[in-house]
Protein backbone atom coordinates (compact mmCIF):
# COMPACT_ATOMS: atom_id res chain seq x y z
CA UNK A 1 -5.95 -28.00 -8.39
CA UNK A 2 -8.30 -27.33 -5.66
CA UNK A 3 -11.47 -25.55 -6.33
CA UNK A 4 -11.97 -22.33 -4.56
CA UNK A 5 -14.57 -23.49 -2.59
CA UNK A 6 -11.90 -25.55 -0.92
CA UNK A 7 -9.60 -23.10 -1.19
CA UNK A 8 -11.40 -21.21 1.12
CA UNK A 9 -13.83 -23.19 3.50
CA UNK A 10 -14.27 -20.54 5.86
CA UNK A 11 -15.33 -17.55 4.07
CA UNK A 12 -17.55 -17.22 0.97
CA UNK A 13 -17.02 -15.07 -2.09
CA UNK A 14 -20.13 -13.10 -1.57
CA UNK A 15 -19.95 -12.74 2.79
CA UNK A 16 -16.19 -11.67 1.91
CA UNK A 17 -17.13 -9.13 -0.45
CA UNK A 18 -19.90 -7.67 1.96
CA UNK A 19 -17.86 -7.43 5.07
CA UNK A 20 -17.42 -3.74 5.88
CA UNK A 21 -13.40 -2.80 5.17
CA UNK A 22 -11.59 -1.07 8.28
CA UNK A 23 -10.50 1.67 7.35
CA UNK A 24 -9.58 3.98 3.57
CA UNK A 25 -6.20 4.52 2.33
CA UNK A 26 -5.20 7.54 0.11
CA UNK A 27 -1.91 7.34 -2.10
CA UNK A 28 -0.53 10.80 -3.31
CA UNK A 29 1.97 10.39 -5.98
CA UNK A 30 3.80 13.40 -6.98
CA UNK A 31 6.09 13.08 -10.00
CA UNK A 32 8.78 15.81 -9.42
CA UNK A 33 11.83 17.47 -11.46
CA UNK A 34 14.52 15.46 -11.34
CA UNK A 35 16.69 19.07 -10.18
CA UNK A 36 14.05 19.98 -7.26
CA UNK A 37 14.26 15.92 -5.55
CA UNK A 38 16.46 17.28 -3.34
CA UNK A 39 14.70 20.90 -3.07
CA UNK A 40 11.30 19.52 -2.68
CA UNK A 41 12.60 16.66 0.08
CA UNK A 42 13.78 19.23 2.32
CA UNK A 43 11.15 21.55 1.66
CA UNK A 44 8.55 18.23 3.20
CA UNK A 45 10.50 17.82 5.69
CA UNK A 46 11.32 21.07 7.48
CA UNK A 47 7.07 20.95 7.36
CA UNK A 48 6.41 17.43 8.42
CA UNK A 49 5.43 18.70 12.19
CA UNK A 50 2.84 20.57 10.29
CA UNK A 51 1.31 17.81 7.89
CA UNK A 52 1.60 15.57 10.37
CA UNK A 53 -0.71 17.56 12.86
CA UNK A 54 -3.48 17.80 9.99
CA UNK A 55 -3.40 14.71 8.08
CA UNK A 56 -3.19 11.11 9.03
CA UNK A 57 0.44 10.47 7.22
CA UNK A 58 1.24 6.95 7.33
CA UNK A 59 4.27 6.39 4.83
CA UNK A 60 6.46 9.26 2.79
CA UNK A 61 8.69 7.63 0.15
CA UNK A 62 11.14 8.12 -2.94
CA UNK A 63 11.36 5.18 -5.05
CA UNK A 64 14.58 2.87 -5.57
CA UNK A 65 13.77 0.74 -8.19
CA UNK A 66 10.87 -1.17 -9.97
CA UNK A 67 9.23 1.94 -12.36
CA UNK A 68 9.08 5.98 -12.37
CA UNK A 69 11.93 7.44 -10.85
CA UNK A 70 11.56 10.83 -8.62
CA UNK A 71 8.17 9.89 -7.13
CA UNK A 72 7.50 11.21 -3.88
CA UNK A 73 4.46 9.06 -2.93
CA UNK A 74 2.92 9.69 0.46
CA UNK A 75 0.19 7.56 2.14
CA UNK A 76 -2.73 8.19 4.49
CA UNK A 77 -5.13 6.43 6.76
CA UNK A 78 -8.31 7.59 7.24
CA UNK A 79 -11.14 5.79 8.98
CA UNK A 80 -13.87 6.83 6.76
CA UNK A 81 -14.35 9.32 4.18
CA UNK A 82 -15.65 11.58 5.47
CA UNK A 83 -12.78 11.84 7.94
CA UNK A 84 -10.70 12.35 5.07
CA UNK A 85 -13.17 15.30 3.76
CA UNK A 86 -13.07 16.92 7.10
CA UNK A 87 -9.12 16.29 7.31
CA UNK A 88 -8.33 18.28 4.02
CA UNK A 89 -11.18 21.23 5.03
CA UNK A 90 -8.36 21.74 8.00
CA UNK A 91 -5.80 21.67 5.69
CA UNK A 92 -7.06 23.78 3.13
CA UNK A 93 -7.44 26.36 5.74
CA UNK A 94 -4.56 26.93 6.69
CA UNK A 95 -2.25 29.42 5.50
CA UNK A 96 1.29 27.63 6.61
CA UNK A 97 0.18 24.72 4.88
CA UNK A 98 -1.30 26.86 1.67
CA UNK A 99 2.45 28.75 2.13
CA UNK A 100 3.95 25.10 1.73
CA UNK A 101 1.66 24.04 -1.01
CA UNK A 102 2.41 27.32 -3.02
CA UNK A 103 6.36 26.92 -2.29
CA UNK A 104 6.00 23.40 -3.76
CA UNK A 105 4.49 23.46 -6.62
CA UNK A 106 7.64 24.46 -8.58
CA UNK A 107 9.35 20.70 -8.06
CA UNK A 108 6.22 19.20 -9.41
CA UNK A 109 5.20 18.14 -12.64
CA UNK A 110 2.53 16.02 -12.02
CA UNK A 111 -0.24 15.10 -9.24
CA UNK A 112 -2.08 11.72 -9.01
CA UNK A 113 -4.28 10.48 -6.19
CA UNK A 114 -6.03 6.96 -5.14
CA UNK A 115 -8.06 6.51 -3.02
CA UNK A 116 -8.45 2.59 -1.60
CA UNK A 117 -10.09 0.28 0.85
CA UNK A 118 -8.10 -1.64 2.92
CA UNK A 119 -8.84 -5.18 2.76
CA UNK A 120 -11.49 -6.77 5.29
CA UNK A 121 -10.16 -7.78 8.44
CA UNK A 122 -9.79 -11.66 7.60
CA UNK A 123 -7.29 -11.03 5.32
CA UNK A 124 -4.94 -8.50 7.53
CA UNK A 125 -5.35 -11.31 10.30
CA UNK A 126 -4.59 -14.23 7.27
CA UNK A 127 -0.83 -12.31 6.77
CA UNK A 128 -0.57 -10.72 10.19
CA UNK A 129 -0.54 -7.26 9.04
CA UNK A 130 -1.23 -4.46 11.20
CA UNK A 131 -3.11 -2.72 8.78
CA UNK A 132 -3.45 1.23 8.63
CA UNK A 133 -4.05 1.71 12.52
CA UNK A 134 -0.04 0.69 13.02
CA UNK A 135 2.15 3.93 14.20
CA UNK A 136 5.06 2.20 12.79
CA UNK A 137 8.91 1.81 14.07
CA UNK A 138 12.12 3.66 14.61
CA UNK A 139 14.13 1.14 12.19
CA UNK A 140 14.60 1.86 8.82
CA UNK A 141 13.76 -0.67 6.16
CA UNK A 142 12.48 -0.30 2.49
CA UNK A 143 8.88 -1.17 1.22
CA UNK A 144 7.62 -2.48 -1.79
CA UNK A 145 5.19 -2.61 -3.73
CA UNK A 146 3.12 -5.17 -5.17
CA UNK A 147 0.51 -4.13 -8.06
CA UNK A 148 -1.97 -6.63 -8.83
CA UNK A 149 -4.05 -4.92 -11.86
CA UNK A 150 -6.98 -7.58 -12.37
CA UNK A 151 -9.96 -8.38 -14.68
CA UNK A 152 -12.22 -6.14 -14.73
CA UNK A 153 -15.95 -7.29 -13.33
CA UNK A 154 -17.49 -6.49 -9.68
CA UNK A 155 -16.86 -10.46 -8.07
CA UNK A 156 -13.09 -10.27 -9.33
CA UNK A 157 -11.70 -8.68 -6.38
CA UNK A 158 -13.86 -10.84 -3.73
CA UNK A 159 -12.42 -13.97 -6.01
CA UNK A 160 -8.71 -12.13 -5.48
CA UNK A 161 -9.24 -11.94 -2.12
CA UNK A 162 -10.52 -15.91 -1.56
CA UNK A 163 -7.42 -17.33 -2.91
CA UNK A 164 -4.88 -14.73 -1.64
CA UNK A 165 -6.29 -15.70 1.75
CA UNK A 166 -6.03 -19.40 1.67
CA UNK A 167 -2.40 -19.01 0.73
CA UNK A 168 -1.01 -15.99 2.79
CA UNK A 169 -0.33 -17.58 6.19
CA UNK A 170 1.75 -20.17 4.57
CA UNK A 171 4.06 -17.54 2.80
CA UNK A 172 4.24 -15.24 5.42
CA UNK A 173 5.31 -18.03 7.65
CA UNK A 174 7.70 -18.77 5.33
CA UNK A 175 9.57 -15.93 5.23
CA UNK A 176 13.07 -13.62 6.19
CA UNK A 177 12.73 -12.61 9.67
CA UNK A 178 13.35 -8.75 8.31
CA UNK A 179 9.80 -9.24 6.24
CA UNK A 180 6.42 -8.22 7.03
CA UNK A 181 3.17 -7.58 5.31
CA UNK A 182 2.13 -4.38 6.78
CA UNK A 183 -1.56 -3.36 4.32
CA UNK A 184 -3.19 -4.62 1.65
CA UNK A 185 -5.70 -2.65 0.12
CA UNK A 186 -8.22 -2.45 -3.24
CA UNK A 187 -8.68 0.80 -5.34
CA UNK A 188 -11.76 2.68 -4.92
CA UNK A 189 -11.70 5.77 -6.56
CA UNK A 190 -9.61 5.51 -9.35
CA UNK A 191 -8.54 2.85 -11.55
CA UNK A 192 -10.26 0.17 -10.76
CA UNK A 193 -10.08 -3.49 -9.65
CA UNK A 194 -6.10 -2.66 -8.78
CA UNK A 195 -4.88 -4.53 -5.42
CA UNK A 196 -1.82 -3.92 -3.82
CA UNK A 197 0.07 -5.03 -1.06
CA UNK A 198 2.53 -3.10 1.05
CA UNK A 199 5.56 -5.28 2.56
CA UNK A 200 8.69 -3.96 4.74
CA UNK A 201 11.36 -5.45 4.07
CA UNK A 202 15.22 -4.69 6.32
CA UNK A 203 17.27 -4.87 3.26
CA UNK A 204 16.76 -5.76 -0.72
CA UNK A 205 18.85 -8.84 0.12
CA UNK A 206 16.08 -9.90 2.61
CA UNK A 207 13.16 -9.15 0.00
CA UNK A 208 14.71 -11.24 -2.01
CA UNK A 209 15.36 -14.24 -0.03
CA UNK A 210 11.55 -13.82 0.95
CA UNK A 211 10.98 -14.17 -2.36
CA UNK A 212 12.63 -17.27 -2.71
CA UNK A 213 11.56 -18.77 0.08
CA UNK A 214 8.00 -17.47 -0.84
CA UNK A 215 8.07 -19.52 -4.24
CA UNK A 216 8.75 -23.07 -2.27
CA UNK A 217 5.65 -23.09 -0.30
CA UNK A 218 2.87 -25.00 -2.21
CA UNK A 219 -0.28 -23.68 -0.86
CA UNK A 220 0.78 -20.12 -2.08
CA UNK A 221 2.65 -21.02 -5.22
CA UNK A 222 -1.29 -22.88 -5.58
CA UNK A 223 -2.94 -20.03 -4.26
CA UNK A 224 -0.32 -17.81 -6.44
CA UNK A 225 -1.23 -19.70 -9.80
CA UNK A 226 -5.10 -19.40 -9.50
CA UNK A 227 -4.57 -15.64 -8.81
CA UNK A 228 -2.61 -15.20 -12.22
CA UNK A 229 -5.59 -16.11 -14.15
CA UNK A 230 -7.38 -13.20 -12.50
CA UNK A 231 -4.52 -10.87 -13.31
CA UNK A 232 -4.03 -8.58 -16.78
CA UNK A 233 -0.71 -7.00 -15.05
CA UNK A 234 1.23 -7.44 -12.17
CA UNK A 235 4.52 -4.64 -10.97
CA UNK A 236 6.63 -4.71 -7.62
CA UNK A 237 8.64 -1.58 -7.07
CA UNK A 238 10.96 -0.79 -3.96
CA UNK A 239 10.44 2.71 -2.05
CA UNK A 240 12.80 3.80 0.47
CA UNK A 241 10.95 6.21 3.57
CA UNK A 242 12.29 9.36 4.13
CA UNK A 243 13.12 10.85 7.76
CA UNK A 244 9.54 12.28 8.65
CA UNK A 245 7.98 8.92 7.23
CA UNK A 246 6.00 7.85 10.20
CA UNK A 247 6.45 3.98 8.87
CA UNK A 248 10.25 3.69 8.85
């Protein structure tokens, strides 16, 4: 097994973990009466125009398979927090969107929010994502999910991030031509020392023959192994976009 210092010959644990992220990611995830889906989807969408001119809406989903059912989970890109602060003053000004909120409230059960950093720019570049900035496509595809709950400890996630880089290009050159790694970000504000990593994939079929393909390449199943010892949990979970979803 290679030590991480060879692993990784190109970027220390310590300059990784000082290098300024690009950009903070917010993940809403409304849990919602399994009657009012329907109500509340329509609802979202007939105001989309109006979200969408106030907040920074990057992906809008309902999940398929892989945990909680009847999750609306809705993502956002801001570049800095404080861009986020003044984003939801707007918002919480404004009476259509107050109307919405109000209107809403009777599909939900329960509110969570996240806040994240997106990973430095080495490893977006390492799996040729286009990161938070990307306005996404017309297509539509599903996404999943890929929850990497680790140790807890302030050098775990710069460790995560050493070994996920030295294995990424090879498994994303590895994989169906449907697949790409769009984010990959690091909780913040929340629970802590959570990763995850947002994929679109064209079908399930093709996530699945990534998959395969994924597990044949050596420097990631290496790469792969070493992260596992860093890792207390680990969940994948596919989440299909809805019309207004801006990533499609």
């Amino acid at each position: 097994m290679l030590p991480i210092n060879r692993l990784v010959p190109h970027v220390s644990r310590r300059s990784l973990s000082t290098i300024p992220t690009p950009g903070l990611y917010e993940l809403r995830s409304y849990t919602l009466h399994p009657s009012g889906v329907d109500s509340f989807t329509a609802l979202c969408t007939t105001s989309a125009p109006l979200r969408k001119s106030m907040l920074p809406l990057r992906l809008f989903t309902l999940p398929e398979t892989g945990g909680m059912l009847n999750v609306a989970q809705h993502l956002y890109y801001y570049p800095t927090l404080a861009a986020r602060t003044a984003a939801r003053t707007v918002s919480g000004a404004s009476p259509e969107w107050k109307s919405f909120v109000n209107t809403s409230r009777e599909f939900v059960a329960k509110q969570d929010s996240t806040l994240y950093q997106q990973a430095p720019q080495a490893i977006l570049d390492a799996g040729g994502a286009p990161g938070g900035q990307w306005v996404g496509c017309e297509e539509r595809g599903i996404y999943e999910y890929r929850r990497y709950r680790l140790k807890l400890g302030y050098d775990t996630v710069p460790a995560f991030y050493e070994l996920y880089e030295a294995g990424l290009p090879s498994k994303t050159k590895n994989q169906h031509d449907g697949t790409m790694l769009t984010t990959v970000m690091h909780s913040d504000i929340g629970v802590l020392n959570e990763v995850i990593e947002i994929w679109r994939h064209e079908s399930l079929e093709g996530m699945e023959q990534s998959r395969v393909m994924a597990r044949e390449v050596g420097e990631w199943r290496e790469a792969s192994g070493e992260i596992a010892k860093l890792a207390v949990q680990f969940q994948n979970s596919v989440h299909r976009p809805v019309s207004f979803s801006p990533w499609k």
